[in-house]
PDB file of N, CA and C in Angstrom:
ATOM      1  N   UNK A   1      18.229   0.860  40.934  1.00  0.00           N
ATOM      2  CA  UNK A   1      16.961   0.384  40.401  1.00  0.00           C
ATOM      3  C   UNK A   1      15.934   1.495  40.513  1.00  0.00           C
ATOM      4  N   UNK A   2      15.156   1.858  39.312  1.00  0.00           N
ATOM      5  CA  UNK A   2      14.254   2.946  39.367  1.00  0.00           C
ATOM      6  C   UNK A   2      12.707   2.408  38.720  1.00  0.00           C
ATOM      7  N   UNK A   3      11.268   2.402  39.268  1.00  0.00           N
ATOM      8  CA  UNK A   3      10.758   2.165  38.581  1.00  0.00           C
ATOM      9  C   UNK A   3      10.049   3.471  38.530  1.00  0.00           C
ATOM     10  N   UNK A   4       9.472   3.590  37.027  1.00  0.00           N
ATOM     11  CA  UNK A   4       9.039   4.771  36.143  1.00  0.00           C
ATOM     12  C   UNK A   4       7.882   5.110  36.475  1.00  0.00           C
ATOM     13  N   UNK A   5       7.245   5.842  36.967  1.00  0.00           N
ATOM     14  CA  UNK A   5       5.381   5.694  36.621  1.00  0.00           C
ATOM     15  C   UNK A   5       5.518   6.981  35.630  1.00  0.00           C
ATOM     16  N   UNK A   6       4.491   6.805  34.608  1.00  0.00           N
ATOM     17  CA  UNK A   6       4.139   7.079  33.181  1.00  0.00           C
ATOM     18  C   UNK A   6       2.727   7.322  33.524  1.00  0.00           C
ATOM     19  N   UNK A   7       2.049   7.254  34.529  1.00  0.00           N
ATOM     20  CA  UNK A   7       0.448   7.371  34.769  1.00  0.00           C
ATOM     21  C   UNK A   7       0.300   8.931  34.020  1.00  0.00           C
ATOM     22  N   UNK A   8       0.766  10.038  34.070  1.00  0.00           N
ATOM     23  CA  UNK A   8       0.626  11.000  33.329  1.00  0.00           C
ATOM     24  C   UNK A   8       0.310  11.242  31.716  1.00  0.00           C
ATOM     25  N   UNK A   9       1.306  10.233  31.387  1.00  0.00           N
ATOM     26  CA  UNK A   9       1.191  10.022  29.728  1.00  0.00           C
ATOM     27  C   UNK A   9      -0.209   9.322  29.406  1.00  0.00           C
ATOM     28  N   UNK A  10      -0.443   8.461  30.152  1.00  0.00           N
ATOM     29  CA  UNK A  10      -1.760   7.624  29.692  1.00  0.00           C
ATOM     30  C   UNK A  10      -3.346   8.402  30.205  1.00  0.00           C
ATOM     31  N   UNK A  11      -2.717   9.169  31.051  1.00  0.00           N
ATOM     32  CA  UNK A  11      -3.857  10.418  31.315  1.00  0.00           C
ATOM     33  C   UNK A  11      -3.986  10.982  30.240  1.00  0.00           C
ATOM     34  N   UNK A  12      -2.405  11.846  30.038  1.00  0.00           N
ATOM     35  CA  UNK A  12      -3.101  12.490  28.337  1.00  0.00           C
ATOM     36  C   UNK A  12      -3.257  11.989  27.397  1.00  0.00           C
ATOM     37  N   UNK A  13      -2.963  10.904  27.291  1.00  0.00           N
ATOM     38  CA  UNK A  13      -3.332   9.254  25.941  1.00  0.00           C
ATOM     39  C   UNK A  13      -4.909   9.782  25.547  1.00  0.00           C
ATOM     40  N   UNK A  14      -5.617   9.620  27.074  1.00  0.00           N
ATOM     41  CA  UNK A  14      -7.008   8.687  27.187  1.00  0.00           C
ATOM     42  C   UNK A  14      -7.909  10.540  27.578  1.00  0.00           C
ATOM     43  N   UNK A  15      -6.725  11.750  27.042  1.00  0.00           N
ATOM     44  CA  UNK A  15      -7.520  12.827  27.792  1.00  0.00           C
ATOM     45  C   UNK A  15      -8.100  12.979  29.082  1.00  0.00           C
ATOM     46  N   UNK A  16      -7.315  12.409  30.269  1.00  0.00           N
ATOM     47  CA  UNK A  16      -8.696  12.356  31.225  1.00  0.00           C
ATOM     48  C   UNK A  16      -7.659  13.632  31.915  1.00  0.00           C
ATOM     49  N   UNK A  17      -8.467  13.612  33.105  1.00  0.00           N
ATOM     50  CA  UNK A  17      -7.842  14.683  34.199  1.00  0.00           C
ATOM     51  C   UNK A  17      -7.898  13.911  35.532  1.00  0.00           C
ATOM     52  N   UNK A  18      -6.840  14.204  36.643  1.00  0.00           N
ATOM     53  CA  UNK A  18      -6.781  14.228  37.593  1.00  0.00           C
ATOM     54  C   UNK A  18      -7.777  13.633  38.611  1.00  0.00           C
ATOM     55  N   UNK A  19      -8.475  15.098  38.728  1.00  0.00           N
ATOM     56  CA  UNK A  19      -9.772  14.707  39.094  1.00  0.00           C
ATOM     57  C   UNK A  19     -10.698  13.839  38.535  1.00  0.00           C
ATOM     58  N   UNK A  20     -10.995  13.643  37.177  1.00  0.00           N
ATOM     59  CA  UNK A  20     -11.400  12.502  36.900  1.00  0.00           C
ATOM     60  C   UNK A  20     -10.945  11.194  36.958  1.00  0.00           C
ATOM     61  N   UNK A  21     -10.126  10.911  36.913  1.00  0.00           N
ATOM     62  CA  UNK A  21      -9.562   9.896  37.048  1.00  0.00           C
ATOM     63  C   UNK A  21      -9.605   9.419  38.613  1.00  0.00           C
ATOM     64  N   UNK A  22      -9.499  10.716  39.377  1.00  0.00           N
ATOM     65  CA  UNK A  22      -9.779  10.230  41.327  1.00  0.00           C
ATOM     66  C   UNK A  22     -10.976   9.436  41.516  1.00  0.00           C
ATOM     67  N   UNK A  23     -12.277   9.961  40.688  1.00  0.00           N
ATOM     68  CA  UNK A  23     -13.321  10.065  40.279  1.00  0.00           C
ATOM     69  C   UNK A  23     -13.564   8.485  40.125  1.00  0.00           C
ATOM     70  N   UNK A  24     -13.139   8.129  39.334  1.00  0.00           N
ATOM     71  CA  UNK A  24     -13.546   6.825  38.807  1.00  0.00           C
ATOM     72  C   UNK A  24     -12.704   5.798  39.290  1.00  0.00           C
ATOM     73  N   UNK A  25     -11.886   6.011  40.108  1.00  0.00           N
ATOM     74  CA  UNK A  25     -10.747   5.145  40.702  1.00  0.00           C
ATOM     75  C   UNK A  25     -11.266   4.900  42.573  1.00  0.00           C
ATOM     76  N   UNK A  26     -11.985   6.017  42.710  1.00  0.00           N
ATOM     77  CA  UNK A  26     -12.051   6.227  44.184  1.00  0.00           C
ATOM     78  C   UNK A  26     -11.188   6.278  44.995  1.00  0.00           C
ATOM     79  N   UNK A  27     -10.101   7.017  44.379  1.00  0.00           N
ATOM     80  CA  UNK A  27      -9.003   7.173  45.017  1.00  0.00           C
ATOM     81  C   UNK A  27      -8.469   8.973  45.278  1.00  0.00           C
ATOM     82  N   UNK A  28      -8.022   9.199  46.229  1.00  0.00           N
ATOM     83  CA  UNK A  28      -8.455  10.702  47.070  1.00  0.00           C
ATOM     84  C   UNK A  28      -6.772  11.444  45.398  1.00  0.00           C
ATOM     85  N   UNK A  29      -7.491  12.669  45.749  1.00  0.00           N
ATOM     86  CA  UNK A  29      -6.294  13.319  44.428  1.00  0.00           C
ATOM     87  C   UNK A  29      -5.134  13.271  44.821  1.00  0.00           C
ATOM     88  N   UNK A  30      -4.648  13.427  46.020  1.00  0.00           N
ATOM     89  CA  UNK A  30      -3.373  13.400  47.152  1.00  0.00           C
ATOM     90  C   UNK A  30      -2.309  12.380  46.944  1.00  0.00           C
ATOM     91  N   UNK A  31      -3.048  11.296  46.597  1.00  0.00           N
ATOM     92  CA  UNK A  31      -2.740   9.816  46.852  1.00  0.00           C
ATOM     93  C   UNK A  31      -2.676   9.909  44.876  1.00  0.00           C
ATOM     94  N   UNK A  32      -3.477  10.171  44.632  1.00  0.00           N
ATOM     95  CA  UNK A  32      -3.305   9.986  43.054  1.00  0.00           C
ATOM     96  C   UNK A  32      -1.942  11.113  42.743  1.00  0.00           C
ATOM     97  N   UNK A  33      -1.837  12.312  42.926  1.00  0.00           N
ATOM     98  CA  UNK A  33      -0.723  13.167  42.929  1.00  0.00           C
ATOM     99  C   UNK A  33       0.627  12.260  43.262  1.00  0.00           C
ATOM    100  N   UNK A  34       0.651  12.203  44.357  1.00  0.00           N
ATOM    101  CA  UNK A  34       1.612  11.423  44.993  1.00  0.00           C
ATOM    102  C   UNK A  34       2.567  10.091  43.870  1.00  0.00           C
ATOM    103  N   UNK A  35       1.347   9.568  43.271  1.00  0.00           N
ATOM    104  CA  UNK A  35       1.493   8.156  42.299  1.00  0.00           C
ATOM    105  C   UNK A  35       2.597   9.378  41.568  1.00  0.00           C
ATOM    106  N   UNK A  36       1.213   9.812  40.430  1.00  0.00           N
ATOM    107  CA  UNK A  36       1.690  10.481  39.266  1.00  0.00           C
ATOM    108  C   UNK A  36       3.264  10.413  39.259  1.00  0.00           C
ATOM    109  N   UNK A  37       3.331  11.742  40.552  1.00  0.00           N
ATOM    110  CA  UNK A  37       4.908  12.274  40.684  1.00  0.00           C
ATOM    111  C   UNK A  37       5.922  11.669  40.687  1.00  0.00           C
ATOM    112  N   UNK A  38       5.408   9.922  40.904  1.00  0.00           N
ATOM    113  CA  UNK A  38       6.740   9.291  41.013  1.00  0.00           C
ATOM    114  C   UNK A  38       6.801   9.042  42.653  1.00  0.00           C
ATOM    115  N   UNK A  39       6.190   9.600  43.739  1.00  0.00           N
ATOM    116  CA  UNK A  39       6.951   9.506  45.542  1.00  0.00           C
ATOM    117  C   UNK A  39       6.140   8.390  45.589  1.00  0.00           C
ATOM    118  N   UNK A  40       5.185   7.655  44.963  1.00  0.00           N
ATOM    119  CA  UNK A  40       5.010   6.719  45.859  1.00  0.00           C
ATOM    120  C   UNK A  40       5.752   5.850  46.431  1.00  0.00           C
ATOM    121  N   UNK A  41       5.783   5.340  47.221  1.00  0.00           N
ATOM    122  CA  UNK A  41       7.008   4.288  47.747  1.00  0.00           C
ATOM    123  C   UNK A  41       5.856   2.577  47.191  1.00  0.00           C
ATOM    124  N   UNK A  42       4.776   2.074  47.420  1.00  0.00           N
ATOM    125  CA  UNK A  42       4.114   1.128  46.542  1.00  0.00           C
ATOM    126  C   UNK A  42       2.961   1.358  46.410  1.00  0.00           C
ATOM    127  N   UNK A  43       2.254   0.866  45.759  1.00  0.00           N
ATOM    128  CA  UNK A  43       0.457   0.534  45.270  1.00  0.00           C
ATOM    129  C   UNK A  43       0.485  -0.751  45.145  1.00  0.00           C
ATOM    130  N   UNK A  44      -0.977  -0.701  45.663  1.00  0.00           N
ATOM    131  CA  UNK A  44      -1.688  -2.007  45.730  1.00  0.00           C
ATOM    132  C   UNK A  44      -2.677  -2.228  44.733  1.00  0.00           C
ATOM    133  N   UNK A  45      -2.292  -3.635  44.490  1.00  0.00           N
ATOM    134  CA  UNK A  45      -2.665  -4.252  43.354  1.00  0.00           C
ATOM    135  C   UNK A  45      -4.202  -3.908  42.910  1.00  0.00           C
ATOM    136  N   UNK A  46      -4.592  -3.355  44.210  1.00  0.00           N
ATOM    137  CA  UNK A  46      -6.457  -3.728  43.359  1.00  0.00           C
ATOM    138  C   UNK A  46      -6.002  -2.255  43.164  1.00  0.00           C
ATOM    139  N   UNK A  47      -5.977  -1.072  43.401  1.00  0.00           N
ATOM    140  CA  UNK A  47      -5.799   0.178  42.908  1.00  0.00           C
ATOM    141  C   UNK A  47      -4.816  -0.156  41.667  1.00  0.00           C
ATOM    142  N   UNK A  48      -3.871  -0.482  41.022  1.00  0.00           N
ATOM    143  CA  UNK A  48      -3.293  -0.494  39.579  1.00  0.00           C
ATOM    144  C   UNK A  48      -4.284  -1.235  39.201  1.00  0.00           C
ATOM    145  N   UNK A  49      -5.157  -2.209  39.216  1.00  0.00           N
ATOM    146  CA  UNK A  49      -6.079  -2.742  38.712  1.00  0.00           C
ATOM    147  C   UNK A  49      -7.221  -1.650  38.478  1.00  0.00           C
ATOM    148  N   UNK A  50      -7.744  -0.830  39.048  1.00  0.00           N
ATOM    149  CA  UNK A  50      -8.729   0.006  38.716  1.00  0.00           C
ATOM    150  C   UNK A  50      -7.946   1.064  38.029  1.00  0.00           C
ATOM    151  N   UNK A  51      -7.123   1.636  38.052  1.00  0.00           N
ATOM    152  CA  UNK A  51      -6.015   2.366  37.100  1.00  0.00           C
ATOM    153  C   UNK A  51      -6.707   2.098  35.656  1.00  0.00           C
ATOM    154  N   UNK A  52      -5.825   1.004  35.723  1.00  0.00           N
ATOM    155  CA  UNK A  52      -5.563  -0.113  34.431  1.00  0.00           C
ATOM    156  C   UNK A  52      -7.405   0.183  33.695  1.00  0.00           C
ATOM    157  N   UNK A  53      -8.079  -0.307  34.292  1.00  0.00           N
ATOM    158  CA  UNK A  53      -9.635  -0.684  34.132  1.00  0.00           C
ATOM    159  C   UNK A  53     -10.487   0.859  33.563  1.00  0.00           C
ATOM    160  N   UNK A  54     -10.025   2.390  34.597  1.00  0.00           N
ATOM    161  CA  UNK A  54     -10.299   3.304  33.859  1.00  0.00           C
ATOM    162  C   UNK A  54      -9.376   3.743  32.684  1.00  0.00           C
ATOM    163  N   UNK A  55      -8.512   3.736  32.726  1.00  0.00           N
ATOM    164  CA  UNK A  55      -7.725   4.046  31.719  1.00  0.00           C
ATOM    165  C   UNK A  55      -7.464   3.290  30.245  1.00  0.00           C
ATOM    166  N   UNK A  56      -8.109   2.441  30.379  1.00  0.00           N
ATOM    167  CA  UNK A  56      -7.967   1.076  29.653  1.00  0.00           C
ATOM    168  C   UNK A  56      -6.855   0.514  29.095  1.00  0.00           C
ATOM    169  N   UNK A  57      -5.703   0.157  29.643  1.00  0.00           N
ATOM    170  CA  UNK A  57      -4.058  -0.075  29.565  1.00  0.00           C
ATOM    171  C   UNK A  57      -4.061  -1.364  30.275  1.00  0.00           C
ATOM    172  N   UNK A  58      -2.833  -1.340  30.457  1.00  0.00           N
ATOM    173  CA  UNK A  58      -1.917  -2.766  30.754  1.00  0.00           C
ATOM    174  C   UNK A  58      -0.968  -2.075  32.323  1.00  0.00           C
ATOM    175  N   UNK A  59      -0.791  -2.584  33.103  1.00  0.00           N
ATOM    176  CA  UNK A  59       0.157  -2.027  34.193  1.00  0.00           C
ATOM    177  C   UNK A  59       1.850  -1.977  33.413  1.00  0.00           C
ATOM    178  N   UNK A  60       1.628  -2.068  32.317  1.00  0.00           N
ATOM    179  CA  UNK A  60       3.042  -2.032  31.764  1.00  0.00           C
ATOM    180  C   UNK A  60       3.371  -0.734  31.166  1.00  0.00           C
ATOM    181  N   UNK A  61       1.712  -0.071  30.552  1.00  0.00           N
ATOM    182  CA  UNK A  61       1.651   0.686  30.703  1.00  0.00           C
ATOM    183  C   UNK A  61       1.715   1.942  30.799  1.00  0.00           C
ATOM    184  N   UNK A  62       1.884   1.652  32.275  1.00  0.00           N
ATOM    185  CA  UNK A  62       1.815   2.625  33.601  1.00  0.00           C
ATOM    186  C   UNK A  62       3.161   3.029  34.100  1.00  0.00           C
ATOM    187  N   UNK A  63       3.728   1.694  34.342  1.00  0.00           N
ATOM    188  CA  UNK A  63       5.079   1.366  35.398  1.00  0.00           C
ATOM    189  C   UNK A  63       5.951   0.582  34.109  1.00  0.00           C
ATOM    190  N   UNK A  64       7.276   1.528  34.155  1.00  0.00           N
ATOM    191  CA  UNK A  64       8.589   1.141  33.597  1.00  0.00           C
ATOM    192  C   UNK A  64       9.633   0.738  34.912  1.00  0.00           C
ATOM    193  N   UNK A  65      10.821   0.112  34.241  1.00  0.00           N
ATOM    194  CA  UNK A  65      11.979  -0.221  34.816  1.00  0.00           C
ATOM    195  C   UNK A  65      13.120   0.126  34.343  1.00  0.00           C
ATOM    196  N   UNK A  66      14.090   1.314  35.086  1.00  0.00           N
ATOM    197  CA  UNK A  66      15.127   1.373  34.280  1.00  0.00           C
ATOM    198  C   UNK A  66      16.270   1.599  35.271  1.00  0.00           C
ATOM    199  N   UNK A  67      17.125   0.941  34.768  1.00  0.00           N
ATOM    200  CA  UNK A  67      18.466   0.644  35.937  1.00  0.00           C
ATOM    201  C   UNK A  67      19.189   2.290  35.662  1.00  0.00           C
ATOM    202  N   UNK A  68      19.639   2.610  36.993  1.00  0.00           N
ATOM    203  CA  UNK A  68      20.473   3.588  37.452  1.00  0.00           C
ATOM    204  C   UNK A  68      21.461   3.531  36.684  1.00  0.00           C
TER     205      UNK A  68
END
């Protein structure tokens, strides 16, 4: 079981950057890096909710599912 994060693509969707996006999320770049890359192990719901809210998307998104 693998789930996908795509947060990169919808960065360059919506043009934003990194840092902006830390920016408006209030979330440290480390922790946003971390997402991006795929290592997170989970996120919490109100952070994919502010994701979702700057980016203006769906958590579907964001996050795929694709079997091994």
């Amino acid at each position: 079981m693998s789930i996908i994060v795509n947060l990169d693509v919808m960065m360059a969707k919506r043009k934003m950057s990194l840092n902006e996006l830390s920016e408006k999320v209030d979330i440290t770049l480390s922790n946003l890096s971390i997402l991006k890359t795929g290592k997170a192990k989970a996120i919490r719901f109100s952070t994919l909710e502010s994701i979702c809210k700057a980016l203006d998307c769906q958590p579907g998104d964001i996050l795929e599912y694709k079997e091994d």
